[in-house]
Protein backbone atom coordinates (compact mmCIF):
# COMPACT_ATOMS: atom_id res chain seq x y z
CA UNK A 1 6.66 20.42 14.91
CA UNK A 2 10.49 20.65 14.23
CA UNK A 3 11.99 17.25 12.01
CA UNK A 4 13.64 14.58 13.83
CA UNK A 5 17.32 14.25 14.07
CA UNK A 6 18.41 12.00 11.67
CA UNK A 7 21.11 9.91 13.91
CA UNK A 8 21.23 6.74 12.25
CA UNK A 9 22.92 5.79 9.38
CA UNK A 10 22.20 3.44 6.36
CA UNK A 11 25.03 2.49 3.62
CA UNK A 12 24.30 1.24 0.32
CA UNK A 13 26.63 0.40 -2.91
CA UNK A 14 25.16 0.83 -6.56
CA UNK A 15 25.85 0.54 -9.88
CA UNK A 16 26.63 3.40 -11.94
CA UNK A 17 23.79 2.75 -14.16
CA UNK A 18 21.53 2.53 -10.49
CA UNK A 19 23.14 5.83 -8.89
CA UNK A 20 22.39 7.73 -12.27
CA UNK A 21 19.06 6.68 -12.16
CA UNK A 22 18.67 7.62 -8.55
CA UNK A 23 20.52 10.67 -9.50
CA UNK A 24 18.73 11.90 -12.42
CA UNK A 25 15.07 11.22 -10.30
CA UNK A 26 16.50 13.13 -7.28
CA UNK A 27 17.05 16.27 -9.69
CA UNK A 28 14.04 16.46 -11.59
CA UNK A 29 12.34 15.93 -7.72
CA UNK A 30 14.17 18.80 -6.69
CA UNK A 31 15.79 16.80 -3.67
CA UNK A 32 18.91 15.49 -2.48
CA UNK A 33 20.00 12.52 -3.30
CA UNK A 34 19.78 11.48 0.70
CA UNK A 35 16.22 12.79 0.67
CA UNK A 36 15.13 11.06 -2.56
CA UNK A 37 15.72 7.77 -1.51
CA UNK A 38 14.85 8.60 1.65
CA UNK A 39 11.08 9.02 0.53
CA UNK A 40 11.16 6.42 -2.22
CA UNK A 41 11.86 3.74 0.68
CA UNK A 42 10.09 5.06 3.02
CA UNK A 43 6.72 4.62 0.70
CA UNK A 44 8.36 1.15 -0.77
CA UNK A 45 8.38 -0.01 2.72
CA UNK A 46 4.98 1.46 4.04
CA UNK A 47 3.22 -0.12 1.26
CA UNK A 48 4.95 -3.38 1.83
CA UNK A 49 3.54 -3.38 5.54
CA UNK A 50 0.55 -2.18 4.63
CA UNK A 51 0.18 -5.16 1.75
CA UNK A 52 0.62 -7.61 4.62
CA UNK A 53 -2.01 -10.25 4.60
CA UNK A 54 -1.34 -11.62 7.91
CA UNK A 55 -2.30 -10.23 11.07
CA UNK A 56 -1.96 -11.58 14.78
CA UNK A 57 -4.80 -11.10 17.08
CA UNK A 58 -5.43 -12.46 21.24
CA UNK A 59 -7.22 -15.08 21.30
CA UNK A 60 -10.73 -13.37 22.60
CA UNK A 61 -10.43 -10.62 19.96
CA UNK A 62 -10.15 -13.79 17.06
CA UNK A 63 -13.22 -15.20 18.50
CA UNK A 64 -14.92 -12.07 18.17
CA UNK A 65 -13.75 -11.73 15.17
CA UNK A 66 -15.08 -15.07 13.91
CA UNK A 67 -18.65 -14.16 15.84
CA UNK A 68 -18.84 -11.63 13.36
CA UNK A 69 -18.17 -13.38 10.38
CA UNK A 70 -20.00 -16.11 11.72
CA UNK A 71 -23.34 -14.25 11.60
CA UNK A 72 -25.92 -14.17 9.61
CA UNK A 73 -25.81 -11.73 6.58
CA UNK A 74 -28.89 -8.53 7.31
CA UNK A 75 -30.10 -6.39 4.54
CA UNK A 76 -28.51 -3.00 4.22
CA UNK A 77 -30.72 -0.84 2.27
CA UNK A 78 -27.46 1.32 1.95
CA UNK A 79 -25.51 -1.18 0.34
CA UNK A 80 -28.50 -2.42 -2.15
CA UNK A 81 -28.51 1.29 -3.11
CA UNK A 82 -24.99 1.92 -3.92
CA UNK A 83 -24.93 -1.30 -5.87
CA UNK A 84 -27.83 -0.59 -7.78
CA UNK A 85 -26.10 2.40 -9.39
CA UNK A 86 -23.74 2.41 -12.43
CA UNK A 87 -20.18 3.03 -11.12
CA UNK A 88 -19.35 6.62 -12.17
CA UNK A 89 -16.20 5.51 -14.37
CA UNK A 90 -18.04 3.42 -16.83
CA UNK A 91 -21.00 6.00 -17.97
């Protein structure tokens, strides 16, 4: 699946100390400059949607919601299992 265009256009100022940083990272990345921070916001900003506590739901899919959470608690033999055993990473 060929890239998108890349049509619009973002401007940014820096320090000298910043675009050396940015510089420097970009090189030992083996990217451009463009392409480097590119990436870096593109994760910055999917992790800061994704670290959103809020969500907005209709007003029959919050009652649902609520119905659910709102029931009583069954036993999962499952679940009693795996926290029965001794996480892996402190053997």
């Amino acid at each position: 699946m060929p890239a998108a265009a890349r049509t619009a256009r973002l401007g940014l100022r820096t320090t000298p100390q910043q675009e050396a940083v940015l510089r420097r990272a970009a090189e030992v990345s083996h990217k451009s400059m463009t392409d480097f921070i590119l990436d870096s916001a593109c994760q910055a900003a999917e992790q800061t949607l994704l670290d959103q506590r809020l969500f907005l739901v209709s007003g029959a899919k919050s009652r649902a919601l609520l119905e659910l959470l709102d029931r009583p608690e069954q036993d999962s033999p499952g679940l009693k299992d795996l926290f029965s055993r001794r996480a892996p990473w402190s053997k």
